[in-house]
C-alpha atoms as a PDB file:
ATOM      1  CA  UNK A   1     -16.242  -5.964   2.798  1.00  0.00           C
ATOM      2  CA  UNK A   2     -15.897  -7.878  -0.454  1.00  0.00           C
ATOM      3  CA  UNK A   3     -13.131  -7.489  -3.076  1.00  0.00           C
ATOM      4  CA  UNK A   4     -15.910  -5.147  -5.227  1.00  0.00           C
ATOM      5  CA  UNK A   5     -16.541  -3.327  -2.200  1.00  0.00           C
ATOM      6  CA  UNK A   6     -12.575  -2.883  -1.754  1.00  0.00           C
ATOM      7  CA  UNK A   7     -12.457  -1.866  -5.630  1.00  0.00           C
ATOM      8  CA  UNK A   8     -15.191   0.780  -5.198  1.00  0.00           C
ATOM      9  CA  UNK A   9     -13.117   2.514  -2.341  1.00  0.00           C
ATOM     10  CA  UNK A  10      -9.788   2.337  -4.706  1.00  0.00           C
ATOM     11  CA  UNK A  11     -11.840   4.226  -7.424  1.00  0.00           C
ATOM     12  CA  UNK A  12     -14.175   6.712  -5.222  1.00  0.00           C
ATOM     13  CA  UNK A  13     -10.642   7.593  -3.583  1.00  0.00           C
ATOM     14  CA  UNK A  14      -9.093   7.977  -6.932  1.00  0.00           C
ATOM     15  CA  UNK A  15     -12.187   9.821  -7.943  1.00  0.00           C
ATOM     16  CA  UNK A  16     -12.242  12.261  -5.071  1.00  0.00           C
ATOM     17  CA  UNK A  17      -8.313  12.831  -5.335  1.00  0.00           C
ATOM     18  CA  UNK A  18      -8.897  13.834  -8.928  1.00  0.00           C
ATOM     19  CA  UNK A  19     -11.788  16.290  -7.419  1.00  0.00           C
ATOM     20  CA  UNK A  20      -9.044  17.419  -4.690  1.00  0.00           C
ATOM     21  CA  UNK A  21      -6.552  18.187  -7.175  1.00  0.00           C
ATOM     22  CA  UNK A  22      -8.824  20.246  -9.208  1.00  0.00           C
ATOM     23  CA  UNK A  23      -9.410  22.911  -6.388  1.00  0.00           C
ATOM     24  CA  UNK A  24      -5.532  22.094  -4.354  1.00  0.00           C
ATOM     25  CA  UNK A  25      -3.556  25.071  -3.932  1.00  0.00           C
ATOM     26  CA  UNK A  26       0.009  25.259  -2.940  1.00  0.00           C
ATOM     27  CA  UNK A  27      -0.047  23.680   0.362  1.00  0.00           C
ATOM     28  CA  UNK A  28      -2.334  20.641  -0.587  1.00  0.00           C
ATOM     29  CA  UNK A  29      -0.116  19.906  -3.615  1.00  0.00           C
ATOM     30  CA  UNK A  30       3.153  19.784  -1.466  1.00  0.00           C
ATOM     31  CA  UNK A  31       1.024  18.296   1.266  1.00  0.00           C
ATOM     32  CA  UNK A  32       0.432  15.493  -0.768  1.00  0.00           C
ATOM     33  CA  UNK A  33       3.707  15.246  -2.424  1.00  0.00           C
ATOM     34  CA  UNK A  34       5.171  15.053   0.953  1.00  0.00           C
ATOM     35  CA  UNK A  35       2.699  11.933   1.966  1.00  0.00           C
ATOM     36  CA  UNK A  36       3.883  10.273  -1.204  1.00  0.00           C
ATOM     37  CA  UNK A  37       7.397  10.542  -0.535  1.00  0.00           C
ATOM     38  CA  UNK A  38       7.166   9.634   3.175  1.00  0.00           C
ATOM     39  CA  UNK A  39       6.724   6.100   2.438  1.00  0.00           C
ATOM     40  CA  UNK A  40       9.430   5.916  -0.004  1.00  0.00           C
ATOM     41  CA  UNK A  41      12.001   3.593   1.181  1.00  0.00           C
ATOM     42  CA  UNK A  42      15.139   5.461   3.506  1.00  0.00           C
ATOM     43  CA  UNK A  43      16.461   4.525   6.722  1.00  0.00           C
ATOM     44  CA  UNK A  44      13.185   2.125   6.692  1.00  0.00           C
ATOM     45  CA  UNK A  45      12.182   0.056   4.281  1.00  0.00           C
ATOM     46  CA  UNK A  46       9.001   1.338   2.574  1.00  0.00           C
ATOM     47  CA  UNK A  47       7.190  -2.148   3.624  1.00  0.00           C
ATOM     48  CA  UNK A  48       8.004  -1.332   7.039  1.00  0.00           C
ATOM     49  CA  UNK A  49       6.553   2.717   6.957  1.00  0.00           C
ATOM     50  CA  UNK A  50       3.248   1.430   5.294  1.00  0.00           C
ATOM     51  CA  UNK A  51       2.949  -0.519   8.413  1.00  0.00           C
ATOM     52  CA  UNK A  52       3.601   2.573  10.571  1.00  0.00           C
ATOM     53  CA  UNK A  53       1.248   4.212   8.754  1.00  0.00           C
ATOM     54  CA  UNK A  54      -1.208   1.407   9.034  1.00  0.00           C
ATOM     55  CA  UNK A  55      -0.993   1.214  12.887  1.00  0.00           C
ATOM     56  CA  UNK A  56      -1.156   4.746  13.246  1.00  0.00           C
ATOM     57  CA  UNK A  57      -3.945   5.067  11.111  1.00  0.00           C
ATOM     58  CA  UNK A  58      -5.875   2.009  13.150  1.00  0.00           C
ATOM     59  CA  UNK A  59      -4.996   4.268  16.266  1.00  0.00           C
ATOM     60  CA  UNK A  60      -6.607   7.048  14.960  1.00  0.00           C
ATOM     61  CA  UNK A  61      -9.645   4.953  13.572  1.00  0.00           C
ATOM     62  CA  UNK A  62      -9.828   6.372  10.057  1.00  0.00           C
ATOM     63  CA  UNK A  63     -10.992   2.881   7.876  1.00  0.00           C
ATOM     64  CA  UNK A  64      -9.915   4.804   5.019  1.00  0.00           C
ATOM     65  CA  UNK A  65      -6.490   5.091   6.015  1.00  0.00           C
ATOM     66  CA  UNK A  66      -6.704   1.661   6.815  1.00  0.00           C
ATOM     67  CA  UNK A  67      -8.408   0.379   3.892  1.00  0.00           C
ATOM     68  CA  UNK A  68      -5.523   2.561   1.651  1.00  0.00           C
ATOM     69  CA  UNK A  69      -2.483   0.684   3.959  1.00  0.00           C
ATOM     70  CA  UNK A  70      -3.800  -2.871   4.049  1.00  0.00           C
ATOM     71  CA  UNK A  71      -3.865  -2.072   0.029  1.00  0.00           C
ATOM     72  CA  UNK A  72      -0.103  -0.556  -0.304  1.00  0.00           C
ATOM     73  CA  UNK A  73       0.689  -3.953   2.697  1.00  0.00           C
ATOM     74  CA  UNK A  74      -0.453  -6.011   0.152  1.00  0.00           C
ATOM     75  CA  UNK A  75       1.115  -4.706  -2.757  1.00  0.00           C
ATOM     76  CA  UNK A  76       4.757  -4.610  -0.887  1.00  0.00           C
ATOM     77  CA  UNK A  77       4.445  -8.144   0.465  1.00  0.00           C
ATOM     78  CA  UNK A  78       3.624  -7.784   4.200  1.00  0.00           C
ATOM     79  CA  UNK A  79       2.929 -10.887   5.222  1.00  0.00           C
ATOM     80  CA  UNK A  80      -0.251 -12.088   7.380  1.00  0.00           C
ATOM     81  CA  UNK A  81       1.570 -12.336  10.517  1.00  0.00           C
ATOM     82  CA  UNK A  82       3.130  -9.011   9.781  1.00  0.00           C
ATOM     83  CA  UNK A  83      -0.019  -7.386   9.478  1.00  0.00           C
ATOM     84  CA  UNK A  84      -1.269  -9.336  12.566  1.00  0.00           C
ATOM     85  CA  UNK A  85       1.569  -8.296  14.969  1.00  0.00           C
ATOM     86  CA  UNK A  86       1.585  -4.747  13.395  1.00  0.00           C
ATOM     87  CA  UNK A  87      -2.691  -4.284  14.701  1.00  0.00           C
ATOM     88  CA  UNK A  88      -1.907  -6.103  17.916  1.00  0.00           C
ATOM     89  CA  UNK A  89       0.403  -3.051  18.839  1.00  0.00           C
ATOM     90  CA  UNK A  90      -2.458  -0.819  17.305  1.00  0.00           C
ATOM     91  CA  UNK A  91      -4.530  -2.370  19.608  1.00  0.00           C
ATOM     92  CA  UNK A  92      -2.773  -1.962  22.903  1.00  0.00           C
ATOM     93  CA  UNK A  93      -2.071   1.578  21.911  1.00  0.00           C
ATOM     94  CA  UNK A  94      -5.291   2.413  20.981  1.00  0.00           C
ATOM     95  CA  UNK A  95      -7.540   0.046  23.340  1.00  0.00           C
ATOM     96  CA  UNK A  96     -10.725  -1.988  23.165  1.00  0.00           C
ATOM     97  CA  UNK A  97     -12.373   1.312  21.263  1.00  0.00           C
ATOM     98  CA  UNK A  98     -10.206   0.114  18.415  1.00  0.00           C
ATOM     99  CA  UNK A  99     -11.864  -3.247  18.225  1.00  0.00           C
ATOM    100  CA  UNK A 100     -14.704  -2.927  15.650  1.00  0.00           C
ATOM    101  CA  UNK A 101     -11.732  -1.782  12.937  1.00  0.00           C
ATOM    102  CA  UNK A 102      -9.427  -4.599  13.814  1.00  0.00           C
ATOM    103  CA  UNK A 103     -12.558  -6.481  12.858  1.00  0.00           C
ATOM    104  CA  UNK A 104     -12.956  -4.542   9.983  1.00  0.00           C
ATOM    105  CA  UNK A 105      -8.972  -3.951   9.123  1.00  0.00           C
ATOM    106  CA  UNK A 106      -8.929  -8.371   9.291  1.00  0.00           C
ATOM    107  CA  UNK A 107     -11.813  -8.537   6.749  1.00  0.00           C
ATOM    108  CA  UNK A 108     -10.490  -6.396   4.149  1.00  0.00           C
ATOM    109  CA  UNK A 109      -7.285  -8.165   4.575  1.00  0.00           C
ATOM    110  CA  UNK A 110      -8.403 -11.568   3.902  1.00  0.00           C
ATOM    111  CA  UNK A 111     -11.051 -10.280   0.876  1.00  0.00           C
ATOM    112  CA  UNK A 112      -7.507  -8.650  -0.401  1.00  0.00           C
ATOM    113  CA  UNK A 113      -5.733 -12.142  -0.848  1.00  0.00           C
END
């Protein structure tokens, strides 16, 4: 995935958000108010949450959601071996059917540098 290819995503998802947002009701707009704040920094460091949510994400094998923490990693300063060590425990959690998106996760992480 090149950086153009990692710009697209950023604006389709800020595209289809908008489209979201037309239609959201009650529940979506708290829904998504509460997935904002969740990453806020508290007990844990926001840096550290975005990594949660990147591993958990890997687990479940949604690139998106991958795609959308590697960006927010980036932006807060996780470091390469951070975001190494954080898809190593993805990957013994979620197994060898996680492989193609550490592949993936990787790429976009070095086209993001």
């Amino acid at each position: 995935m090149s950086s153009s290819r990692i710009n697209r995503f950023n604006k389709e998802r800020d595209a289809l958000n908008e489209v979201v947002m037309k239609y959201a009701g009650k529940t979506t707009k708290k829904f998504y108010n509460l997935d904002m704040h969740a990453y806020e920094d508290g007990a844990l460091p926001g840096k550290t949450k975005e990594m949660l949510g990147l591993v958990a994400s890997f687990v479940l094998r949604c690139d998106d959601c991958i795609l959308y923490h590697l960006g927010r990693c980036r932006e807060l300063g996780v470091s390469d071996e951070e975001v190494a060590e954080a898809l190593e425990v993805g990957l013994l959690v979620g197994g060898s059917i996680t492989i193609p998106h550490l592949r993936r996760a990787l790429m976009a992480w070095d086209e993001m540098a």
